[in-house]
N, C-alpha and C. Protein backbone atom coordinates (compact mmCIF):
# COMPACT_ATOMS: atom_id res chain seq x y z
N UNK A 1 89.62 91.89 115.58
CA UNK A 1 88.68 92.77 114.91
C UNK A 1 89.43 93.97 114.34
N UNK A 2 89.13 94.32 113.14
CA UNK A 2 89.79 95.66 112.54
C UNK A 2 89.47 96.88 113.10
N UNK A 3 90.61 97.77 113.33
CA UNK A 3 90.14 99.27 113.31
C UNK A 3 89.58 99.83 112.78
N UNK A 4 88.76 100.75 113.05
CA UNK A 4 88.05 101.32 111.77
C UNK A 4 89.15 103.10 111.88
N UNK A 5 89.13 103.64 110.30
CA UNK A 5 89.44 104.89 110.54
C UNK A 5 88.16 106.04 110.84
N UNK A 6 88.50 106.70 111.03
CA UNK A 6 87.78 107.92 110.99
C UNK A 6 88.33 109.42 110.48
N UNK A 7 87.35 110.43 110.57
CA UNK A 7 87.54 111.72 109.85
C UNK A 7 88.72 112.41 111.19
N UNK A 8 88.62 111.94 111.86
CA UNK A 8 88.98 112.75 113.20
C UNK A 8 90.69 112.06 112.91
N UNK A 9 90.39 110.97 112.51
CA UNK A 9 92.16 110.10 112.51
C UNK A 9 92.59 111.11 111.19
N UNK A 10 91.77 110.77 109.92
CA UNK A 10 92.34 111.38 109.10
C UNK A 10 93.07 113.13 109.22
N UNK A 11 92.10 113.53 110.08
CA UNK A 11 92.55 114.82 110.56
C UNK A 11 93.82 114.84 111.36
N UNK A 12 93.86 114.26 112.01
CA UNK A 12 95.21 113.93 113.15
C UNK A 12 96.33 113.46 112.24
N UNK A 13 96.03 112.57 111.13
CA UNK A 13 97.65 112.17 110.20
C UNK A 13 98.37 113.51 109.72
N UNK A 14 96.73 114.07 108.96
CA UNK A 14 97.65 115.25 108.29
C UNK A 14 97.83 116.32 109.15
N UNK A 15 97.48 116.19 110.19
CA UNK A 15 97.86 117.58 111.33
C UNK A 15 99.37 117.13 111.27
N UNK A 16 99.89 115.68 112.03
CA UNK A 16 100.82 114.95 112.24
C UNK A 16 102.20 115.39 110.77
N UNK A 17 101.38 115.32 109.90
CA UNK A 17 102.41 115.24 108.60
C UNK A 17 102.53 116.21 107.89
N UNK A 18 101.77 117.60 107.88
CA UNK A 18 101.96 118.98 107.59
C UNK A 18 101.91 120.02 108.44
N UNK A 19 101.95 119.48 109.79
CA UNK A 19 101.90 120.55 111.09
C UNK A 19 100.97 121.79 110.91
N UNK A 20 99.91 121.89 110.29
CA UNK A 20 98.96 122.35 110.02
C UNK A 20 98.30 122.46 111.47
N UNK A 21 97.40 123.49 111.26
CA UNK A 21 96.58 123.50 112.66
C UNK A 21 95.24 122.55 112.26
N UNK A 22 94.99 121.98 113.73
CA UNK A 22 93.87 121.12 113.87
C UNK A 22 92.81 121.34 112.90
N UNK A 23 92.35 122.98 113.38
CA UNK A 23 91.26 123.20 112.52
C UNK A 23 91.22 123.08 110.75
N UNK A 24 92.39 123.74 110.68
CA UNK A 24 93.23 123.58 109.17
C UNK A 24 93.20 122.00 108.56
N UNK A 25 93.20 121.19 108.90
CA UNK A 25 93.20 120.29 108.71
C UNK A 25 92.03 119.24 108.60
N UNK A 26 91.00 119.78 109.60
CA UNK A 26 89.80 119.19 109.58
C UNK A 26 89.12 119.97 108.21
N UNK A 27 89.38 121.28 107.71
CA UNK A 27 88.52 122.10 106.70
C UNK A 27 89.17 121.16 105.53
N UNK A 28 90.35 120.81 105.18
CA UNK A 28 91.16 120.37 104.02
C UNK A 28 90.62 118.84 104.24
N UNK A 29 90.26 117.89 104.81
CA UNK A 29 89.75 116.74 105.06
C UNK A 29 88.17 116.81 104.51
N UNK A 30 87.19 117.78 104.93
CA UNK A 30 86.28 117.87 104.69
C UNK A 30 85.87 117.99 103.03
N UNK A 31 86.81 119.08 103.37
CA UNK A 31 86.75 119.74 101.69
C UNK A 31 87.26 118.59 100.63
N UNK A 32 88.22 117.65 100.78
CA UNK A 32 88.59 116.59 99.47
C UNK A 32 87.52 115.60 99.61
N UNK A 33 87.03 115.44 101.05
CA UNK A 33 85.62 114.55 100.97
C UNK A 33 84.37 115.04 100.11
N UNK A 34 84.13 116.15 100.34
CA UNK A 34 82.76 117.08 99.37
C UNK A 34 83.22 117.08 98.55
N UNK A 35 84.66 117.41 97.70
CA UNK A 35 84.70 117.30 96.08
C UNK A 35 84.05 115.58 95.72
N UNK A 36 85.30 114.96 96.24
CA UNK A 36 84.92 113.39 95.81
C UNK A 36 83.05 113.38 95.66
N UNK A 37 82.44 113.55 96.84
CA UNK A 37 80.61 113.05 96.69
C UNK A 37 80.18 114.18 95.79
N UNK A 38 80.42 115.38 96.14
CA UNK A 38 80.01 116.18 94.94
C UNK A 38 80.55 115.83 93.49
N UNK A 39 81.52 114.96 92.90
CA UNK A 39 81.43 114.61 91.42
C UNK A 39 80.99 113.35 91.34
N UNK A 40 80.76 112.79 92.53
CA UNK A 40 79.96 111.55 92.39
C UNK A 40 78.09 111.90 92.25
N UNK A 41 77.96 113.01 92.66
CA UNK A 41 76.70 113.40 93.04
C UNK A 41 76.27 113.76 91.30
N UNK A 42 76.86 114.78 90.59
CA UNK A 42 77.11 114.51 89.05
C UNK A 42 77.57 113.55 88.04
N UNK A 43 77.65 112.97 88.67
CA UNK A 43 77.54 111.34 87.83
C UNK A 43 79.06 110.84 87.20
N UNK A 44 80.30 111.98 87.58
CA UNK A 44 81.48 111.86 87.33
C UNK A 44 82.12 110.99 88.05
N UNK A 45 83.61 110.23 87.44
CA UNK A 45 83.97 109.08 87.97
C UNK A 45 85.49 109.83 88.90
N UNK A 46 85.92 109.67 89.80
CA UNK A 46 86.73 110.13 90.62
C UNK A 46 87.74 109.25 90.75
N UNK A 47 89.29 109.50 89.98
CA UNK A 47 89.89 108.51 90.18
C UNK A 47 90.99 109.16 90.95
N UNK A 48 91.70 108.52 91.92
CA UNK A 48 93.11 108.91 92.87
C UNK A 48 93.92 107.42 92.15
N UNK A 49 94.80 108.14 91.32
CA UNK A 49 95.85 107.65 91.38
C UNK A 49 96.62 106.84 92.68
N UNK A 50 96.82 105.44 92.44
CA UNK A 50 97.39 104.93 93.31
C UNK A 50 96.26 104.02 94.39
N UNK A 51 95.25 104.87 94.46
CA UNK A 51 94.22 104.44 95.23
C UNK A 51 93.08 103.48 94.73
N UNK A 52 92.31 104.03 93.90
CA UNK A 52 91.60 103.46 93.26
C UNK A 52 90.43 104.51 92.50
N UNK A 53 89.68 103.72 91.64
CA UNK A 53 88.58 104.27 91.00
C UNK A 53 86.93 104.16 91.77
N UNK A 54 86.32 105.76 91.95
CA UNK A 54 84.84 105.35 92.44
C UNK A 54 84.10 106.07 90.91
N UNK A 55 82.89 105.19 90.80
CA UNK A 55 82.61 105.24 89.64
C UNK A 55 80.49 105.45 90.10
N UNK A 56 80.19 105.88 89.39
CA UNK A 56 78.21 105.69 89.34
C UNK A 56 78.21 105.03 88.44
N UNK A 57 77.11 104.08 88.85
CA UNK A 57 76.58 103.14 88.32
C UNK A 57 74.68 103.13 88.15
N UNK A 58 74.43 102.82 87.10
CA UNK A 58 72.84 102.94 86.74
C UNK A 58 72.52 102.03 86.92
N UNK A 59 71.81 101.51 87.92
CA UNK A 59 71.27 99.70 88.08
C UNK A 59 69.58 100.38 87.06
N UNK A 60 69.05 99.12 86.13
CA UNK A 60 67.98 99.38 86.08
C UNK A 60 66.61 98.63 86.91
N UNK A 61 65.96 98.57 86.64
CA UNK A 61 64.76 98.27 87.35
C UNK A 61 64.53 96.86 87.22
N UNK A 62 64.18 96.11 87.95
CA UNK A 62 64.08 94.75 87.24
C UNK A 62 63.49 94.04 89.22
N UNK A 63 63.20 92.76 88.43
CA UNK A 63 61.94 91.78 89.96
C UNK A 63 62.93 90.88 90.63
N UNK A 64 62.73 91.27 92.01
CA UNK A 64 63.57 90.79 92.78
C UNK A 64 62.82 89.64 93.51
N UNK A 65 62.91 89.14 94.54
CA UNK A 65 62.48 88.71 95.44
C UNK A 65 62.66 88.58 96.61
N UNK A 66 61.60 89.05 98.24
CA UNK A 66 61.52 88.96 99.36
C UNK A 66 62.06 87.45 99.60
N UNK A 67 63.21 87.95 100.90
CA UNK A 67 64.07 86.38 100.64
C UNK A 67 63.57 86.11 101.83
N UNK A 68 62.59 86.76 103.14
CA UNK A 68 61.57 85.81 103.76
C UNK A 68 60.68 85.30 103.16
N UNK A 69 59.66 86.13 102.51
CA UNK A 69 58.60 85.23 102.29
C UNK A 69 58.75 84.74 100.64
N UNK A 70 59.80 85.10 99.66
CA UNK A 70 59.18 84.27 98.57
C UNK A 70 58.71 85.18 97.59
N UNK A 71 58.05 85.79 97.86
CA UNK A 71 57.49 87.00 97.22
C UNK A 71 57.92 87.41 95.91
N UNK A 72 57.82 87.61 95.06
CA UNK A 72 58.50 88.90 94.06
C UNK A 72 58.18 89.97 94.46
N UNK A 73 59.05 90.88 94.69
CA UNK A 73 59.14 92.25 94.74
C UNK A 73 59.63 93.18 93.73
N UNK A 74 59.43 94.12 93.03
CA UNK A 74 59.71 95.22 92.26
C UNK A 74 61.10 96.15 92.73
N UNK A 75 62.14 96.13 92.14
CA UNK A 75 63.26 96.72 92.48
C UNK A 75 63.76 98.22 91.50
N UNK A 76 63.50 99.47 92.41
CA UNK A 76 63.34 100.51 91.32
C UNK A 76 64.78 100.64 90.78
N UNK A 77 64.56 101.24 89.62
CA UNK A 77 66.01 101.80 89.38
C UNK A 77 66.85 102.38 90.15
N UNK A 78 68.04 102.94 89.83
CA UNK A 78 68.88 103.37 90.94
C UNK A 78 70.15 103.42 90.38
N UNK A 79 70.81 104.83 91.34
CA UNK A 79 71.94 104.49 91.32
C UNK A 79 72.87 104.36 92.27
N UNK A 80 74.44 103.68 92.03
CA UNK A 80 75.13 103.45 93.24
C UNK A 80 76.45 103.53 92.56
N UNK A 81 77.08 103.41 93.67
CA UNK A 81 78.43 103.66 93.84
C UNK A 81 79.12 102.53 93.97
N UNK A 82 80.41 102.49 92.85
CA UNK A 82 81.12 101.36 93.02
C UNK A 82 82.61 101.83 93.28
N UNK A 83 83.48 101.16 93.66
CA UNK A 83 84.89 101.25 93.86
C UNK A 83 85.90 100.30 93.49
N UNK A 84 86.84 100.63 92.78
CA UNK A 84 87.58 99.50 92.26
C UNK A 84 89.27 99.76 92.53
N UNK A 85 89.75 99.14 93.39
CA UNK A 85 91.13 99.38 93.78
C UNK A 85 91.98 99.20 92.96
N UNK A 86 93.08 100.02 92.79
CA UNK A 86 93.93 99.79 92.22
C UNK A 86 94.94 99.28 92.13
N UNK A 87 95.79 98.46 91.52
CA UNK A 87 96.94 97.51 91.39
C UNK A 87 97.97 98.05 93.05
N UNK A 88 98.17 98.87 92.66
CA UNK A 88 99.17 99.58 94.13
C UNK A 88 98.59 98.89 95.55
N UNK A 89 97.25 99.60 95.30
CA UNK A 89 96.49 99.32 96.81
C UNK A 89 96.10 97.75 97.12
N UNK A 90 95.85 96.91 95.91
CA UNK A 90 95.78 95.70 96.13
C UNK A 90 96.98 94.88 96.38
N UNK A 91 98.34 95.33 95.96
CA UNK A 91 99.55 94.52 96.14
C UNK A 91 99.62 94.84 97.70
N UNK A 92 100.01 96.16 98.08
CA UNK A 92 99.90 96.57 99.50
C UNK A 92 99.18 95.68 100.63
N UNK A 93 97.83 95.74 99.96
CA UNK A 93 96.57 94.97 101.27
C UNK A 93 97.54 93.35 101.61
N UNK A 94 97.08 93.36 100.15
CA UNK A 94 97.76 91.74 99.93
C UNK A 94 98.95 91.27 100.72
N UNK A 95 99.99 91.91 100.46
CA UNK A 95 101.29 91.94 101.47
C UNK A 95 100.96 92.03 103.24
N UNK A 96 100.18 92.90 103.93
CA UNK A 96 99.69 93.40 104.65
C UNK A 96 99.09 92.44 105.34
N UNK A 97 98.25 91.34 104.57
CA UNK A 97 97.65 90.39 105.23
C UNK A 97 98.67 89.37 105.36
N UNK A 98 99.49 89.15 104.75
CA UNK A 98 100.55 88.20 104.95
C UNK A 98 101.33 88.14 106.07
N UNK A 99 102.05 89.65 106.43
CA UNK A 99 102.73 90.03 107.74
C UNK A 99 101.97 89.32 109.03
C-alpha cells in the first residue's frame, strides 16, 4: 500500500533542507498552498515548472444518470480542477515504478 504525504511531512523536508524553524516552515508550506487554491479559486491556471499544470475547468450542465436505479438525473454545471503532469514528473514516476 502507498504512503500517503502530508502537510506535516512537507513541513519536516523543508525544515530538513533549509534548517528553517519548524514553525517557519509550516507558515511557508501553508502559504505556497493558499497561493496555488487562491489562483485556482480565480479561475487562473497554476503551472510549476517541472511538476505539472492545475488548470479550472467549466463542466456544463447536461443529464446524467442514477447508476442504481436507472434514473436520469440533472447534473448542474460546475467547476473543477484538473491536473496534468509534466514530462519530468512522468519520466520520474515511470522509472520509479520500474525499480
Amino acid at each position: 500500500m502507498a504512503e500517503t504525504v502530508t502537510r506535516a511531512d512537507l513541513c519536516e523536508a523543508v525544515h530538513e533542507e533549509l534548517g528553517l524553524s519548524r514553525q517557519e516552515c509550516s507558515n511557508l508550506v501553508e502559504r505556497t498552498l493558499n497561493l496555488i487554491v487562491d489562483s485556482l479559486e480565480r479561475g487562473e491556471t497554476v503551472k510549476l515548472s517541472g511538476f505539472g499544470v492545475f488548470q479550472v475547468r467549466e463542466k456544463r450542465a447536461r443529464m446524467g444518470r442514477n447508476p442504481k436505479t436507472g434514473e436520469p438525473a440533472a447534473i448542474t454545471p460546475r467547476r473543477v480542477i484538473s491536473f496534468r503532469a509534466s514530462q519530468i514528473m512522468k519520466t520520474k514516476v515511470d522509472g520509479a515504478a520500474v525499480d
